[in-house]
C-alpha atoms as a PDB file:
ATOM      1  CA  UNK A   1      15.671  36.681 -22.126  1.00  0.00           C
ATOM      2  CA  UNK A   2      14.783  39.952 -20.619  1.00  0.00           C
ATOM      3  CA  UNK A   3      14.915  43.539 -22.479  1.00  0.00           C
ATOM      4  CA  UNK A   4      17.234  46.416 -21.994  1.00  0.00           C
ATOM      5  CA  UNK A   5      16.107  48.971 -19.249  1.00  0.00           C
ATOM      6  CA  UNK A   6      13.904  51.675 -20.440  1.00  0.00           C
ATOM      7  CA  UNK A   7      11.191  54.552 -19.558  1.00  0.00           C
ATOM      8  CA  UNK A   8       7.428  53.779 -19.965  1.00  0.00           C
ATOM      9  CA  UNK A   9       5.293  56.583 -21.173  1.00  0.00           C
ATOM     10  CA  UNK A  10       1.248  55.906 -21.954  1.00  0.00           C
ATOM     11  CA  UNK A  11       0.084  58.811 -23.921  1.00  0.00           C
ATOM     12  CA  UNK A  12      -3.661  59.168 -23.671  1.00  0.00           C
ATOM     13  CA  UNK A  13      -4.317  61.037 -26.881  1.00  0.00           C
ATOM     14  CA  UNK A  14      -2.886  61.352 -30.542  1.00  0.00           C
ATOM     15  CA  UNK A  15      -1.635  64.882 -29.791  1.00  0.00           C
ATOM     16  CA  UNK A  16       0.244  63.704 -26.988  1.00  0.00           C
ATOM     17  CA  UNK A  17       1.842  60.461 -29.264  1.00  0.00           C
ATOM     18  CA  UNK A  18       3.009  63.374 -31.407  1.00  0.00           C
ATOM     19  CA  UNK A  19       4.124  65.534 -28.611  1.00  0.00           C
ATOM     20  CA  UNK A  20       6.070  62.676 -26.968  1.00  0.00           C
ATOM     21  CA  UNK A  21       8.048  61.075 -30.240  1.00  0.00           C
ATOM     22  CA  UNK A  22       8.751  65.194 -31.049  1.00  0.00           C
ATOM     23  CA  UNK A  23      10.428  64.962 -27.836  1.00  0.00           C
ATOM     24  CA  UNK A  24      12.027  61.920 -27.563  1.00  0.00           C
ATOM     25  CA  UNK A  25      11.813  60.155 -31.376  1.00  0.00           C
ATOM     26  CA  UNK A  26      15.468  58.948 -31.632  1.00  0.00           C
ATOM     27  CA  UNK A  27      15.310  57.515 -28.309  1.00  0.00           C
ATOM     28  CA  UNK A  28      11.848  56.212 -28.828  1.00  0.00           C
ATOM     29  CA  UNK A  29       9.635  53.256 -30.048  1.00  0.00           C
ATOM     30  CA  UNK A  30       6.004  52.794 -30.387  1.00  0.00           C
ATOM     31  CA  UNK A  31       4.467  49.978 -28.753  1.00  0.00           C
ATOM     32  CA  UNK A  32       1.194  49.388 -30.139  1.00  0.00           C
ATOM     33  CA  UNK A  33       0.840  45.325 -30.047  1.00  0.00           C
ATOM     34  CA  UNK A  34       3.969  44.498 -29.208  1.00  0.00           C
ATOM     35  CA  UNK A  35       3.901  41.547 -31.399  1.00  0.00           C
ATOM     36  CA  UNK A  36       7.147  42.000 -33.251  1.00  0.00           C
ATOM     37  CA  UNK A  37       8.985  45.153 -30.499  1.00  0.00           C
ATOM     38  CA  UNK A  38       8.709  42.910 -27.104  1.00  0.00           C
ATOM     39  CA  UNK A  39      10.744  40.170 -29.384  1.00  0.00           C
ATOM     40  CA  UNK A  40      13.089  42.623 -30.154  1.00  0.00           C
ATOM     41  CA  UNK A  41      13.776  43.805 -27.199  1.00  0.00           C
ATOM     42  CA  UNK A  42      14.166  40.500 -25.185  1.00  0.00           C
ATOM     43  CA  UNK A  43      16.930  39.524 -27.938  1.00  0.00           C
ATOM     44  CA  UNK A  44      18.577  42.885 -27.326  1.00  0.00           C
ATOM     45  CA  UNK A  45      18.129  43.729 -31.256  1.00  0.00           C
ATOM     46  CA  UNK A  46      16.600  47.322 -30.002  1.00  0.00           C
ATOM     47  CA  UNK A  47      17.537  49.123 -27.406  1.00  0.00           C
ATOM     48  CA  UNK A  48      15.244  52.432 -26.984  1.00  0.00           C
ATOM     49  CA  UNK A  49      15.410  54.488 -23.980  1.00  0.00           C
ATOM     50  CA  UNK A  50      11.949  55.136 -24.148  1.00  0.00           C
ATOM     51  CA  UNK A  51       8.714  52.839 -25.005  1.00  0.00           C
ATOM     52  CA  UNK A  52       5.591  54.711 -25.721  1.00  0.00           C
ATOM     53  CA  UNK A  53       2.866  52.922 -25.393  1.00  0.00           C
ATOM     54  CA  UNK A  54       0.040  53.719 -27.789  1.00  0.00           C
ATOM     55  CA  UNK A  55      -3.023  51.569 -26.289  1.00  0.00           C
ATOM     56  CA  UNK A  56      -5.141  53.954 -24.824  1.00  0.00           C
ATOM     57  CA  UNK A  57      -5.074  56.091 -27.956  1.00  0.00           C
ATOM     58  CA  UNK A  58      -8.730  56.078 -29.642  1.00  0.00           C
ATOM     59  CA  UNK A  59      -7.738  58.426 -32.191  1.00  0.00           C
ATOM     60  CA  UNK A  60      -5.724  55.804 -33.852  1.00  0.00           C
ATOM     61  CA  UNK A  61      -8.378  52.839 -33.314  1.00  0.00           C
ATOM     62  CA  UNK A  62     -11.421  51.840 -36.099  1.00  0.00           C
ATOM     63  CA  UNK A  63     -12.455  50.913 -39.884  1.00  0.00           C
ATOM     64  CA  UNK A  64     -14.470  53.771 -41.479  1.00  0.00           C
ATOM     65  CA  UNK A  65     -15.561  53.896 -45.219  1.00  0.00           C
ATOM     66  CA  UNK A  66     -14.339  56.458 -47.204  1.00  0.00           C
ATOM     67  CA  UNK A  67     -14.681  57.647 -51.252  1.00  0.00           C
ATOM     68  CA  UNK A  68     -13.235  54.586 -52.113  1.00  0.00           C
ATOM     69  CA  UNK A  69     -11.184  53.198 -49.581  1.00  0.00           C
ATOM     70  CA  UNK A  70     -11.089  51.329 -46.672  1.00  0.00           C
ATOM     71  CA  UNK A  71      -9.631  53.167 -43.645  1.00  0.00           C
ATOM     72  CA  UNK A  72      -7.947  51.392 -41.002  1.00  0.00           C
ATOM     73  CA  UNK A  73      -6.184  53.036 -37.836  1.00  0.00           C
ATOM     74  CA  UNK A  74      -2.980  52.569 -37.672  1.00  0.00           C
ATOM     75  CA  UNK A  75      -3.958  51.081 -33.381  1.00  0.00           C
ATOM     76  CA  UNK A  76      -6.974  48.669 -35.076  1.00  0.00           C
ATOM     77  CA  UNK A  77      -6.087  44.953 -33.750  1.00  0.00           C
ATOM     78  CA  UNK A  78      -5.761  42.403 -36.960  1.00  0.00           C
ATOM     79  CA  UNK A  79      -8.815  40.449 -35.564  1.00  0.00           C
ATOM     80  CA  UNK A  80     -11.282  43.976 -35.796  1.00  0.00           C
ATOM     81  CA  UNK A  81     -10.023  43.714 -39.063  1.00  0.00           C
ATOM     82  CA  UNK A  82     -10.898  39.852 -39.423  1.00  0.00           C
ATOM     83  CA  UNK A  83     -14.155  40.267 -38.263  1.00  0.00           C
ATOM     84  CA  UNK A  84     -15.847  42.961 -40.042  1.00  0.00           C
ATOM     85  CA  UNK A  85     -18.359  43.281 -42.318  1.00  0.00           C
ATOM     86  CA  UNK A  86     -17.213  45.929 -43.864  1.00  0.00           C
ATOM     87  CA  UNK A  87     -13.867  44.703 -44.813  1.00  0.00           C
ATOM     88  CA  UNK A  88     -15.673  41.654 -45.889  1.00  0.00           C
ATOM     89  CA  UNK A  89     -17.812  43.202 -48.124  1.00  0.00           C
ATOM     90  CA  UNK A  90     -15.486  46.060 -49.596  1.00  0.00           C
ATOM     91  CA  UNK A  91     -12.122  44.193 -49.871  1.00  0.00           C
ATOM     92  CA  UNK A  92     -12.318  40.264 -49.245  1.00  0.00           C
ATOM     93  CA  UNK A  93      -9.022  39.660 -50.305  1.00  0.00           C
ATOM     94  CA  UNK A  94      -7.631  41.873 -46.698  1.00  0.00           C
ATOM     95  CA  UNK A  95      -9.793  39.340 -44.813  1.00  0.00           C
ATOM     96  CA  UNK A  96      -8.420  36.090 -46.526  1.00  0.00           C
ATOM     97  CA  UNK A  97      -4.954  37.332 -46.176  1.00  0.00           C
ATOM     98  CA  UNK A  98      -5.156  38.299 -42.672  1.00  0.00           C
ATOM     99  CA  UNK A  99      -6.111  34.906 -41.205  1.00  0.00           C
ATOM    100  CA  UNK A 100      -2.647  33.611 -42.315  1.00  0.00           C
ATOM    101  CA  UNK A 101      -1.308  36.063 -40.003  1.00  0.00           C
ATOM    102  CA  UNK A 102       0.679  33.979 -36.892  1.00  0.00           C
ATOM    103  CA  UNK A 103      -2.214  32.392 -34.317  1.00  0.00           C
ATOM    104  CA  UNK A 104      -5.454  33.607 -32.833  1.00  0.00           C
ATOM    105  CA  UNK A 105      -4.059  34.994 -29.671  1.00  0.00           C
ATOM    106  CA  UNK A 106      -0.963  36.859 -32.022  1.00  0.00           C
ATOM    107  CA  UNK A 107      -4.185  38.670 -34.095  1.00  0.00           C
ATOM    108  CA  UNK A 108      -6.177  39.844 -31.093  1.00  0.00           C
ATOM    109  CA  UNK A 109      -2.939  41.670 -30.023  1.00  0.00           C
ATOM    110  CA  UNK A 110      -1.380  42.784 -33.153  1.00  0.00           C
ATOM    111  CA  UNK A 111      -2.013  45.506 -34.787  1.00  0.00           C
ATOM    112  CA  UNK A 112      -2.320  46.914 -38.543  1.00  0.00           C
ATOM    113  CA  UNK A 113       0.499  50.147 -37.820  1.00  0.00           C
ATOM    114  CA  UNK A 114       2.434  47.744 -36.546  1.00  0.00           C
ATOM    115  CA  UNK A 115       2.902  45.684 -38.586  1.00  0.00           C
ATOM    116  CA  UNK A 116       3.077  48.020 -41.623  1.00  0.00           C
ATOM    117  CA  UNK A 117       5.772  49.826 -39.339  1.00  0.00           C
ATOM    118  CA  UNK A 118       7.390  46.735 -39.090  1.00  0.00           C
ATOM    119  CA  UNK A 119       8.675  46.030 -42.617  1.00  0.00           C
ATOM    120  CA  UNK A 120       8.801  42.273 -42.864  1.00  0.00           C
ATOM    121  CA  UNK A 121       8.585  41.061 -46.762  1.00  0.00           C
ATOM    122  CA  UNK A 122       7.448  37.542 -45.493  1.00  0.00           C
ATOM    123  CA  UNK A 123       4.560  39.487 -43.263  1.00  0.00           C
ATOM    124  CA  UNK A 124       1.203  39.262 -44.820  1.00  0.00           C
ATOM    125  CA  UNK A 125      -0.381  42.890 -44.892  1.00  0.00           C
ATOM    126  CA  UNK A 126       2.386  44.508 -47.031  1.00  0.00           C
ATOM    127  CA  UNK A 127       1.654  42.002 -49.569  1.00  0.00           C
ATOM    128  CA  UNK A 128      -1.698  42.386 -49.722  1.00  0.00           C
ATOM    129  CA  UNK A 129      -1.198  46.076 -49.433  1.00  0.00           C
ATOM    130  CA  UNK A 130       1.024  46.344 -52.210  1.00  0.00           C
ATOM    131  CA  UNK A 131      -1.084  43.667 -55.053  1.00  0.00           C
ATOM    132  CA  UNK A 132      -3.918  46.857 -54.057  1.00  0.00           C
ATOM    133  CA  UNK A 133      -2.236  49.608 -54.080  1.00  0.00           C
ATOM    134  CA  UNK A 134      -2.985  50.949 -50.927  1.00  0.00           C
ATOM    135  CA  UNK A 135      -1.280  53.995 -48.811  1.00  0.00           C
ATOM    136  CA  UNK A 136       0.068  54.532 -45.983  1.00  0.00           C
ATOM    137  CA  UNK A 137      -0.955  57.947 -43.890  1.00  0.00           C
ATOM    138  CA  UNK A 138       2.021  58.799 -41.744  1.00  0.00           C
ATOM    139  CA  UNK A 139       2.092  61.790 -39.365  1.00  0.00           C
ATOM    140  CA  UNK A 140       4.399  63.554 -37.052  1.00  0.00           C
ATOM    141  CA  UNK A 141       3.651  66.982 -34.925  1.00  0.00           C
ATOM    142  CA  UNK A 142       3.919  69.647 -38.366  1.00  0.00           C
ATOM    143  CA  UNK A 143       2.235  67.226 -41.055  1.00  0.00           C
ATOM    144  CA  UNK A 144       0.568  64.539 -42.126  1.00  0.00           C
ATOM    145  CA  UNK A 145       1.952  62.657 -45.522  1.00  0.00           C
ATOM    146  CA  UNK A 146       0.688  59.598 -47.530  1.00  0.00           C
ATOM    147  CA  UNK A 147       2.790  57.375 -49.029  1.00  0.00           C
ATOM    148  CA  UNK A 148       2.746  54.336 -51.481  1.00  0.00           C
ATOM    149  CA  UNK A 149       3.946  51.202 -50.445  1.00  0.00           C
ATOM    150  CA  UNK A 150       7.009  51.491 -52.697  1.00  0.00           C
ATOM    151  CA  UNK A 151       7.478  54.288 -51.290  1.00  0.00           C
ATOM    152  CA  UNK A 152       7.405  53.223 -47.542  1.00  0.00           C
ATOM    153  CA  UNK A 153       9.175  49.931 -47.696  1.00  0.00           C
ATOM    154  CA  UNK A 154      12.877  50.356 -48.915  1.00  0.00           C
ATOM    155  CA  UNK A 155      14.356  47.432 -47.471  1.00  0.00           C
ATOM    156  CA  UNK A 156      14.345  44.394 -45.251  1.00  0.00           C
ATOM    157  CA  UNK A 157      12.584  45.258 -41.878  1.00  0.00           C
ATOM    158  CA  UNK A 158      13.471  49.251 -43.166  1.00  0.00           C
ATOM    159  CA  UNK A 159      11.120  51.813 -44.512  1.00  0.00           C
ATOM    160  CA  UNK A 160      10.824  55.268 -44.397  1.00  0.00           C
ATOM    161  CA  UNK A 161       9.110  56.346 -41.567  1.00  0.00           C
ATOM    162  CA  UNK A 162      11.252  58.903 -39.294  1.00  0.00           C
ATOM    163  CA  UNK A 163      11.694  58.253 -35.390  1.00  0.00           C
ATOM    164  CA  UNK A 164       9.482  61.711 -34.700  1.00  0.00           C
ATOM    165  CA  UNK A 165       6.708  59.738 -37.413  1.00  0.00           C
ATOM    166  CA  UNK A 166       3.718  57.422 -36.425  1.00  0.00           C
ATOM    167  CA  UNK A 167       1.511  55.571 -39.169  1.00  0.00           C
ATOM    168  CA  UNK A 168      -1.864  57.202 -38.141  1.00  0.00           C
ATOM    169  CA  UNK A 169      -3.810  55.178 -41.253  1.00  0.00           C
ATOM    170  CA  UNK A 170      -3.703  52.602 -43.789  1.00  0.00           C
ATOM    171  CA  UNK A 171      -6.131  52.995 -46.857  1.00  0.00           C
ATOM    172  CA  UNK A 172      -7.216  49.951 -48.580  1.00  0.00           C
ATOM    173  CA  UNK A 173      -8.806  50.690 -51.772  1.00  0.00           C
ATOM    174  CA  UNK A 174     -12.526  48.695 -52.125  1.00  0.00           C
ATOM    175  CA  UNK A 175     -12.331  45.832 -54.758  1.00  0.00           C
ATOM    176  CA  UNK A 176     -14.440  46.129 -57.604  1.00  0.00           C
ATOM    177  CA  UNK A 177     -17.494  44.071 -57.356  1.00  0.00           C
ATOM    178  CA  UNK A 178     -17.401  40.407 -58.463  1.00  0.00           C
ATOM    179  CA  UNK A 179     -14.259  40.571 -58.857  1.00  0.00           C
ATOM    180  CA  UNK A 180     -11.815  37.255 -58.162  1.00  0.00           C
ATOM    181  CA  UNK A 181      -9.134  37.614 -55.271  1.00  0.00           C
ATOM    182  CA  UNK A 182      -7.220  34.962 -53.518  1.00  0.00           C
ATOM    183  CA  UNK A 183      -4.296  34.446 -51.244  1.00  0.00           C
ATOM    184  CA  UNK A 184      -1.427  32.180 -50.548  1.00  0.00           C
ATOM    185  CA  UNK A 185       1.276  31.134 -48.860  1.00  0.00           C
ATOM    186  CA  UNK A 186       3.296  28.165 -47.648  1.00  0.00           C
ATOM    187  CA  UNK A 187       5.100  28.189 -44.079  1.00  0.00           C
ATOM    188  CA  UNK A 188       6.703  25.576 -42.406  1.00  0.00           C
ATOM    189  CA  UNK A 189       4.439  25.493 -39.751  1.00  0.00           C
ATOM    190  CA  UNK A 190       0.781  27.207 -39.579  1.00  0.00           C
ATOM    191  CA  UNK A 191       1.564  30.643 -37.640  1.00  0.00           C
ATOM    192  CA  UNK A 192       5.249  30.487 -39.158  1.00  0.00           C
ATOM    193  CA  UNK A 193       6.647  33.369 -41.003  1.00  0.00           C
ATOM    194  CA  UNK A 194       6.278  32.853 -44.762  1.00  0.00           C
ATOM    195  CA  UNK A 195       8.502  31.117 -46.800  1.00  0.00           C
ATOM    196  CA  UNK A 196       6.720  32.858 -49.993  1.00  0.00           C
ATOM    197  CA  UNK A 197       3.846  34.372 -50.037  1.00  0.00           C
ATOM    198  CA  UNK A 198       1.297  35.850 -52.893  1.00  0.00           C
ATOM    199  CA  UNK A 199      -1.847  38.641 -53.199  1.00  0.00           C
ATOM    200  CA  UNK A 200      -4.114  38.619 -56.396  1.00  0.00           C
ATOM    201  CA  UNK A 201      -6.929  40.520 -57.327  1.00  0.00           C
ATOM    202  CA  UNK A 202      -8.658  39.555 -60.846  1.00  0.00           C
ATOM    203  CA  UNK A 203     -11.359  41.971 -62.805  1.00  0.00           C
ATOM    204  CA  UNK A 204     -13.590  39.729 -65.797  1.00  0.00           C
ATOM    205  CA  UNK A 205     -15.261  41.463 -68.684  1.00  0.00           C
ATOM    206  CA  UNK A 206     -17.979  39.995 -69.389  1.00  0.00           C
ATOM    207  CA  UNK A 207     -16.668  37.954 -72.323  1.00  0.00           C
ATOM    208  CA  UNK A 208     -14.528  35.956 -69.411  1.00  0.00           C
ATOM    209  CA  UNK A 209     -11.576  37.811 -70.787  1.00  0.00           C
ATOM    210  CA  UNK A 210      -9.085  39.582 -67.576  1.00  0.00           C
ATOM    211  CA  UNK A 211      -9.777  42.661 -67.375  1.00  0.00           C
ATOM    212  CA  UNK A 212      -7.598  44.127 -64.819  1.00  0.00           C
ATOM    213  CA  UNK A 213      -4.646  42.263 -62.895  1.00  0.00           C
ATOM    214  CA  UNK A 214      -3.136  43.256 -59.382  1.00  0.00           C
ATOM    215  CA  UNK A 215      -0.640  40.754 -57.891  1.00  0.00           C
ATOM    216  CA  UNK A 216       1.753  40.981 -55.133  1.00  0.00           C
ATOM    217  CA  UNK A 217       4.523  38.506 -54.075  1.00  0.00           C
ATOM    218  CA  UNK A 218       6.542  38.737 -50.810  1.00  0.00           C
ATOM    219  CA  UNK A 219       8.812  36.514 -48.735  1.00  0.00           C
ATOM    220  CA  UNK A 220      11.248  36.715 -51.461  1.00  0.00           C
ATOM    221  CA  UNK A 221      12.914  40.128 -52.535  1.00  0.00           C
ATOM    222  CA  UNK A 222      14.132  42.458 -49.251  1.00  0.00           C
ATOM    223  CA  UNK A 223      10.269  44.675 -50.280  1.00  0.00           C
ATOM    224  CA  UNK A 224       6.904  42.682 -51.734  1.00  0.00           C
ATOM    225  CA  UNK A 225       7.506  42.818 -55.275  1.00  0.00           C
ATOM    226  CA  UNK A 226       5.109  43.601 -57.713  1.00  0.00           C
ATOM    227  CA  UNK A 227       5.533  41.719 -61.385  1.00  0.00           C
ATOM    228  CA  UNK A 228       4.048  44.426 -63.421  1.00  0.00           C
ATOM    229  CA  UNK A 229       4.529  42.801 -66.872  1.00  0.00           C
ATOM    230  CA  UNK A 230       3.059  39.888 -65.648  1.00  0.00           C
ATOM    231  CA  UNK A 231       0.293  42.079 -64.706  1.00  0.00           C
ATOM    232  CA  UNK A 232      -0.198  43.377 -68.185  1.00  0.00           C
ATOM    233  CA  UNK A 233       0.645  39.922 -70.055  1.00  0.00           C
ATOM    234  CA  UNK A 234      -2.403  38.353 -68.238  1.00  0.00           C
ATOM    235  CA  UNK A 235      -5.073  42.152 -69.049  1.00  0.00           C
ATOM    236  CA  UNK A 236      -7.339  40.782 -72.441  1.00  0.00           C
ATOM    237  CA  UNK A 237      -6.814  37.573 -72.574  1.00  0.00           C
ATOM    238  CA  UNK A 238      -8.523  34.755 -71.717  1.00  0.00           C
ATOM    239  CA  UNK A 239      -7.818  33.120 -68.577  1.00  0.00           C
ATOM    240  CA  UNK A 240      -6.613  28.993 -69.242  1.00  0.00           C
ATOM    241  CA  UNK A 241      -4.496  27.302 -67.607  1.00  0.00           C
ATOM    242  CA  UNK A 242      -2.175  27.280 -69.784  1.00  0.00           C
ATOM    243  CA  UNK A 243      -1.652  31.006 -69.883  1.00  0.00           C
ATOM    244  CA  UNK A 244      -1.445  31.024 -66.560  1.00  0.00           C
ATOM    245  CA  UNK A 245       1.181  28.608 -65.633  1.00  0.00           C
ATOM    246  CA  UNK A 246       2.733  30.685 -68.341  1.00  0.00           C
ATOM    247  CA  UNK A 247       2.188  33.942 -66.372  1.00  0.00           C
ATOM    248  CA  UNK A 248       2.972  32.775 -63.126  1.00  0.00           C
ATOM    249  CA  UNK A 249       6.518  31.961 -64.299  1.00  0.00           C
ATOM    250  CA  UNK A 250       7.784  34.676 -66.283  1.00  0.00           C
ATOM    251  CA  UNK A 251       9.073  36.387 -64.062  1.00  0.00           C
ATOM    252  CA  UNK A 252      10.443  34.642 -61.372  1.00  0.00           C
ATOM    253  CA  UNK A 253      14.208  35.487 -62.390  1.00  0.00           C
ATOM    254  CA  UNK A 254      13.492  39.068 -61.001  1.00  0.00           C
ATOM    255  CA  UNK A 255      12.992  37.499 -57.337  1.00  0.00           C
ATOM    256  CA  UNK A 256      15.932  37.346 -55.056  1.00  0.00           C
ATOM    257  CA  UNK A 257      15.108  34.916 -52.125  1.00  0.00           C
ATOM    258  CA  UNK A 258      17.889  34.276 -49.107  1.00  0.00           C
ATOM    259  CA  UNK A 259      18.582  30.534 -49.637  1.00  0.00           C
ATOM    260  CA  UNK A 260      18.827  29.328 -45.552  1.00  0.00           C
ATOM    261  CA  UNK A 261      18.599  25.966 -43.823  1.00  0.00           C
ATOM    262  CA  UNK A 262      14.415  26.013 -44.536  1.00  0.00           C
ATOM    263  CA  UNK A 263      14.859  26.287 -48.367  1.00  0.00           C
ATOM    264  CA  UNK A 264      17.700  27.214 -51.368  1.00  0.00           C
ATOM    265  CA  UNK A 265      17.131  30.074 -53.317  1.00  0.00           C
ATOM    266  CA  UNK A 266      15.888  28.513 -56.303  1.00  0.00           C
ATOM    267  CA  UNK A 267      13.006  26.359 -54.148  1.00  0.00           C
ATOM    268  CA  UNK A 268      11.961  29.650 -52.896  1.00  0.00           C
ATOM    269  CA  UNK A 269      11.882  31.518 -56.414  1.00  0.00           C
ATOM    270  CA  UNK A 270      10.080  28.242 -57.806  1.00  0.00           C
ATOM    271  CA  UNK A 271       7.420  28.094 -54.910  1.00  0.00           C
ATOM    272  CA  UNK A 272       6.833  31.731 -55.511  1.00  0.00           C
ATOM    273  CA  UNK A 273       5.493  30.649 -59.422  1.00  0.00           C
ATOM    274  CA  UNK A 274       3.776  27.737 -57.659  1.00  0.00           C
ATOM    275  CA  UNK A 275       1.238  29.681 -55.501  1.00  0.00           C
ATOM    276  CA  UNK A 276       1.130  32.788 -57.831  1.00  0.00           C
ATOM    277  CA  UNK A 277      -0.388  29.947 -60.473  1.00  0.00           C
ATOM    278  CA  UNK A 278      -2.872  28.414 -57.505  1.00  0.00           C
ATOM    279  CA  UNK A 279      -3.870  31.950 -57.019  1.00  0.00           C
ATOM    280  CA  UNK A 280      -4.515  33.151 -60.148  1.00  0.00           C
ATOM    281  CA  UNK A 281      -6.219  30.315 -60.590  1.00  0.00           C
ATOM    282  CA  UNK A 282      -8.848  30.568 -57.864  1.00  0.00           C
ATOM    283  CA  UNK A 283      -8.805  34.423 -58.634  1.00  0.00           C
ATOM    284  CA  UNK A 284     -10.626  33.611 -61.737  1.00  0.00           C
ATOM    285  CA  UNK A 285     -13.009  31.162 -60.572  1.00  0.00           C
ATOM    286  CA  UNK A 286     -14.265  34.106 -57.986  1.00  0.00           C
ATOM    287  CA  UNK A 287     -14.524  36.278 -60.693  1.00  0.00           C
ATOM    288  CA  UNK A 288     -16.965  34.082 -62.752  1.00  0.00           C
ATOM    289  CA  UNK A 289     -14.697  33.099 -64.905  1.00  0.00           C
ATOM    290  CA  UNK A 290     -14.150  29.026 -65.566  1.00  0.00           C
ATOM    291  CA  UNK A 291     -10.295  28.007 -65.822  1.00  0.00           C
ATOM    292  CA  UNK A 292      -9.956  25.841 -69.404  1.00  0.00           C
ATOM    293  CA  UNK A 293      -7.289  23.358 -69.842  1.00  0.00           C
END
């Protein structure tokens, strides 16, 4: 397969990015990996008359430290991300999630814009994303804006960046220390896309009782969904297994997974319960906190 015809432009600069999707947004897309466009393109599913080609952008590159968040550019390649100490240290759970992302060679060429941009509820930084509650900084020519991720993803593969728009930043808020975080998913095939997918991030008090609760679940409903009474159901009480298993199911009913020749609907919705109890569970045991039967 081969893509449509199209002009190549290489901006040098952020202010020329801007300058170049003000001219020519409608007509436009960003390249910045290519991971998920040059697909698109070769199947004929986009057809831009322009490609602008955002790798020689610094601006747009880096992880810097910041009140507290963690600031990625929206050009930073996922294994930067992967490897650094910083994200290590300030938000583990970005680092476990990220290493389910495709293969090796697909994270030293992808990017984190990118695949924000992109929109897919089975990919694995929205998820994460969302369980923190994270923001995305999107700019254009006359302004710069930050948005939520329920505010930037509205639908399957659609959010609501504008053609003349770029996302020049992601913000990861730090974890709180010591506290429990895991990640997980199940794909047919390592480097698949996800059949479902889950983020958690647990807070202890020191009594062993939960504290605080952030979970994300994607690969199921057309945005990562966020089961906020879930969330507070699990805050003061004391984390057994029992509890939960109990947790981890309530509210699967709100999911709405595409049934397709890999898996029905209702496998999906149940898998989604499965790994949201595996990683609650090993959210607690980071946190300090022992799992009773």
């Amino acid at each position: 397969m081969k893509p449509p015809k199209f002009n190549y432009l290489r901006p040098n600069s952020f202010e020329e990015t801007l300058d170049l999707l003000e001219q020519y947004g409608d007509d436009a897309k960003i390249m910045s990996g290519g991971q998920s466009l040059i697909p698109l393109l070769n199947m004929r599913l986009s057809t831009p008359a322009y490609i602008i080609d955002i790798g020689r952008v610094k601006e747009l590159q880096g992880i810097r430290e910041e009140d507290d968040v963690i600031v990625i550019g929206g050009m930073t390649r996922h294994v930067d991300v992967e490897r650094s100490k910083l994200v290590q240290d300030k938000c583990p759970l970005l680092i476990e999630g990220i290493r389910w992302i495709g293969h090796a060679q697909i994270r030293s060429r992808g990017t984190i814009g990118g695949s924000i941009a992109h929109g897919d509820p089975s990919a694995e930084l929205p998820c994460i994303l969302t369980a923190l509650r994270g923001e995305i900084v999107i700019a254009s020519k006359d302004e710069e804006i930050t948005l939520t991720p329920e505010e930037f993803f509205l639908s399957y593969l659609l959010t609501s960046i504008e053609p003349h728009q770029i996302v020049k930043e992601v913000r990861f808020p730090k974890m709180v220390k010591g506290s429990g975080y895991a990640f997980e998913e199940i794909a047919r095939r390592s480097g698949d896309f996800a059949l479902a997918e889950v983020a958690v991030a647990i807070e202890l008090e020191k009594s062993g009782m939960i504290k605080d609760a952030k979970i994300a679940m994607g690969g199921a409903n057309p945005v990562p969904f966020i089961p906020e009474e879930t969330e507070e159901f699990l805050k003061g009480k004391n984390p057994h297994s029992s509890l939960i298993k109990e947790a981890a199911f309530m509210q699967l009913d709100e999911l709405e997974p595409e049934g397709d020749i890999h898996g029905t609907e209702e496998y999906r919705r149940n898998l989604s319960g499965v790994l949201l109890e595996r990683a609650l569970t090993k959210a607690v045991a980071k946190a300090g906190g022992g799992v009773l039967a």
